[in-house]
N, C-alpha and C. Protein backbone atom coordinates (compact mmCIF):
# COMPACT_ATOMS: atom_id res chain seq x y z
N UNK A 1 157.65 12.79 -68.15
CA UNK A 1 157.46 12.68 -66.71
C UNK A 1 157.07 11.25 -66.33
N UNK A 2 156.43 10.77 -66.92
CA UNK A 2 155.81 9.18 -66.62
C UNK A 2 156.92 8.35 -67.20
N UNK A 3 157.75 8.70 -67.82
CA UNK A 3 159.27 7.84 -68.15
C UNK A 3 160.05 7.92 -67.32
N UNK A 4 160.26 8.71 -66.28
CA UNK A 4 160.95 8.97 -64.79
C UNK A 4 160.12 8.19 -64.02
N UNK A 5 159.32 8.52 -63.76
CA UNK A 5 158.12 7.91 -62.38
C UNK A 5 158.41 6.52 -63.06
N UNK A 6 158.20 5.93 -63.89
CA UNK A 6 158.36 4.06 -64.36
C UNK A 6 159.80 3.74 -64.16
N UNK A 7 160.40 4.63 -64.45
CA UNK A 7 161.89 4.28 -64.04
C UNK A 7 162.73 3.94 -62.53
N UNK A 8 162.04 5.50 -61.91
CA UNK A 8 161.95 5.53 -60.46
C UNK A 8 161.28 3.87 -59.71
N UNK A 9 160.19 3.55 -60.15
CA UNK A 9 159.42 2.34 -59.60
C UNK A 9 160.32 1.14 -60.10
N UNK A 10 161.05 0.85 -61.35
CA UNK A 10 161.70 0.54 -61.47
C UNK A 10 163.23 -0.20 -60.72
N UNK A 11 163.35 1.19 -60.41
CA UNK A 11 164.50 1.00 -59.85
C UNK A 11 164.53 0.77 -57.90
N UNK A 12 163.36 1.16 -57.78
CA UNK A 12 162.94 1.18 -56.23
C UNK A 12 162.35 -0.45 -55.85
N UNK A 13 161.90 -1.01 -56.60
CA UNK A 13 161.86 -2.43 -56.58
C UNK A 13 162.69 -3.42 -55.98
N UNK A 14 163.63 -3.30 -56.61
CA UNK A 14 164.61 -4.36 -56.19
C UNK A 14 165.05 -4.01 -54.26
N UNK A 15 165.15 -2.90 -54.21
CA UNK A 15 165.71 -2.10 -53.16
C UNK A 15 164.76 -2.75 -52.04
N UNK A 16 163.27 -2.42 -52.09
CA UNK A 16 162.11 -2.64 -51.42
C UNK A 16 162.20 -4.29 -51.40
N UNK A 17 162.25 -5.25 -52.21
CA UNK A 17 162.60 -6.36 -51.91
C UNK A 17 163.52 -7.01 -51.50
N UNK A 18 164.74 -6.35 -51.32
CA UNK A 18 165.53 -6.33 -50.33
C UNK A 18 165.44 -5.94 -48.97
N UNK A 19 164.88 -4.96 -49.08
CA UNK A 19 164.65 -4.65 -47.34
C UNK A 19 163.75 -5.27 -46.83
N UNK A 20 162.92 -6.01 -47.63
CA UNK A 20 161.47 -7.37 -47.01
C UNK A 20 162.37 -8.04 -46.80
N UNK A 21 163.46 -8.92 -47.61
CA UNK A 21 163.83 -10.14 -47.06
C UNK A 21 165.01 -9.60 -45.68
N UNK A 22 165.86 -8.79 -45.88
CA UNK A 22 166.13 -8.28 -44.47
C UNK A 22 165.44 -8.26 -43.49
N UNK A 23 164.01 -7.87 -42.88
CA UNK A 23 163.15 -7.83 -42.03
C UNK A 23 162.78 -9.24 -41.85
N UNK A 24 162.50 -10.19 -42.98
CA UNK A 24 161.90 -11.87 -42.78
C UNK A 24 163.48 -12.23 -42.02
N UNK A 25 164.47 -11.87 -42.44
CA UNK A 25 165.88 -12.91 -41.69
C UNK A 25 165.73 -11.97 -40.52
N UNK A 26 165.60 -10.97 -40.35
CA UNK A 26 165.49 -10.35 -38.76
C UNK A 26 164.60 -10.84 -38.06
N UNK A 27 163.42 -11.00 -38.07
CA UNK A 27 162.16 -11.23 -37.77
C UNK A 27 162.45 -12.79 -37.01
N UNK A 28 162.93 -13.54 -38.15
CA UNK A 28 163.95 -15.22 -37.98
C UNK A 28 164.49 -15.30 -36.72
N UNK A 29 165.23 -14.19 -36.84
CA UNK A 29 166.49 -14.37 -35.66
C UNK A 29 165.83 -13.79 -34.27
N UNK A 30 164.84 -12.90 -34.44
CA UNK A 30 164.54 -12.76 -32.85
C UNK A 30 163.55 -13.27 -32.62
N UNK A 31 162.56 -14.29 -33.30
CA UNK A 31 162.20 -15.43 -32.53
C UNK A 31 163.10 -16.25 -32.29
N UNK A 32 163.94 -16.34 -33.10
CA UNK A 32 164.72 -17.77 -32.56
C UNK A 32 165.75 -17.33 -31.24
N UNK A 33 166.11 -16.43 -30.98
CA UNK A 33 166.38 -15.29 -29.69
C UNK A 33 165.77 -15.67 -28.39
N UNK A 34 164.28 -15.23 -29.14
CA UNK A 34 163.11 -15.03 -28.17
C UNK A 34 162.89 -16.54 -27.62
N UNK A 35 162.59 -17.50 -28.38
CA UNK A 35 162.57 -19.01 -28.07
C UNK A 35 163.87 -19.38 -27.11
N UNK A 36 165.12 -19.32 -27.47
CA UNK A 36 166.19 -19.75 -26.88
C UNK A 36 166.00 -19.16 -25.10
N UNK A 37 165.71 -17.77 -25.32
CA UNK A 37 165.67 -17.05 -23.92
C UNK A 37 164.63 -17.38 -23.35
N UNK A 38 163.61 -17.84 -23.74
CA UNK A 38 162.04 -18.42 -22.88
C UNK A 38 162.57 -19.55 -22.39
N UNK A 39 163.02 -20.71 -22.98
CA UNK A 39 163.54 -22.01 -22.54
C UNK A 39 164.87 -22.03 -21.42
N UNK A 40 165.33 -20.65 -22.04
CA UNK A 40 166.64 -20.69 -20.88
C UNK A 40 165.88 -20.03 -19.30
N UNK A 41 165.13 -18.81 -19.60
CA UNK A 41 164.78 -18.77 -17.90
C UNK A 41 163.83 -19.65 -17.78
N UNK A 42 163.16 -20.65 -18.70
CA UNK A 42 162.36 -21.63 -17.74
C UNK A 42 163.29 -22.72 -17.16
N UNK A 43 164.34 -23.33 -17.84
CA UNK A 43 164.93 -24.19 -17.74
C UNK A 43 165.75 -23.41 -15.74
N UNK A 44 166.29 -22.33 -15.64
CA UNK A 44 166.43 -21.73 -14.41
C UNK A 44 165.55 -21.47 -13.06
N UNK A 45 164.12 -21.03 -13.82
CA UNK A 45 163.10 -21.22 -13.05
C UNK A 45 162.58 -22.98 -12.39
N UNK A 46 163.42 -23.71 -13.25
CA UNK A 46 162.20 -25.11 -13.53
C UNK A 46 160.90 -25.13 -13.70
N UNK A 47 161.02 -24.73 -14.47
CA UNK A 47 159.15 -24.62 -14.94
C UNK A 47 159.28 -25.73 -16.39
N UNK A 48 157.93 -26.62 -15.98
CA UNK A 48 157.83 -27.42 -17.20
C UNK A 48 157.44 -26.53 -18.56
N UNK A 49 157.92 -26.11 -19.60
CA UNK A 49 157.54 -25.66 -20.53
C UNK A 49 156.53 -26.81 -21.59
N UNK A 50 156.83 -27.72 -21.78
CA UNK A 50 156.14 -28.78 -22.11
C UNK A 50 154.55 -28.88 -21.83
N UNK A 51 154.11 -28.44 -20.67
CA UNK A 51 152.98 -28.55 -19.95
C UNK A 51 152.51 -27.17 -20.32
N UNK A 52 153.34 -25.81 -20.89
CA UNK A 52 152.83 -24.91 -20.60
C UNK A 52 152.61 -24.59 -22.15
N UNK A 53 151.37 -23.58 -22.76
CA UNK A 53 151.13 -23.28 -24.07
C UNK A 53 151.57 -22.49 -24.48
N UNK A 54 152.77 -21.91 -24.78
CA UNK A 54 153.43 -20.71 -24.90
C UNK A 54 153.34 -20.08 -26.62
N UNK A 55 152.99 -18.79 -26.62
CA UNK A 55 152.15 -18.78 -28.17
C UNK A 55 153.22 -18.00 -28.31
């Protein structure tokens, strides 16, 4: 039974570190989304973003 369960963990590893770095390149892309679309309705609004602290 503990030669299955080590195997199982085993094999679930790679899988699970794959789906982390999927989520880090997702995660990537909708800030960089999120950034593009803040600058675009300020740039519409005219609002200095420069002046403003946007976290």
């Amino acid at each position: 039974m503990t030669e299955n369960t080590q195997h199982d963990v085993i094999r679930r590893n790679p899988l699970l570190e794959a789906a982390q770095e999927e989520m880090r390149k997702f995660e990537r892309r909708e800030n960089e989304f999120r950034r593009k679309d803040r600058e675009e309705r300020a740039a519409e609004l005219q609002l200095p973003l420069a002046e403003i602290k946007v976290h």
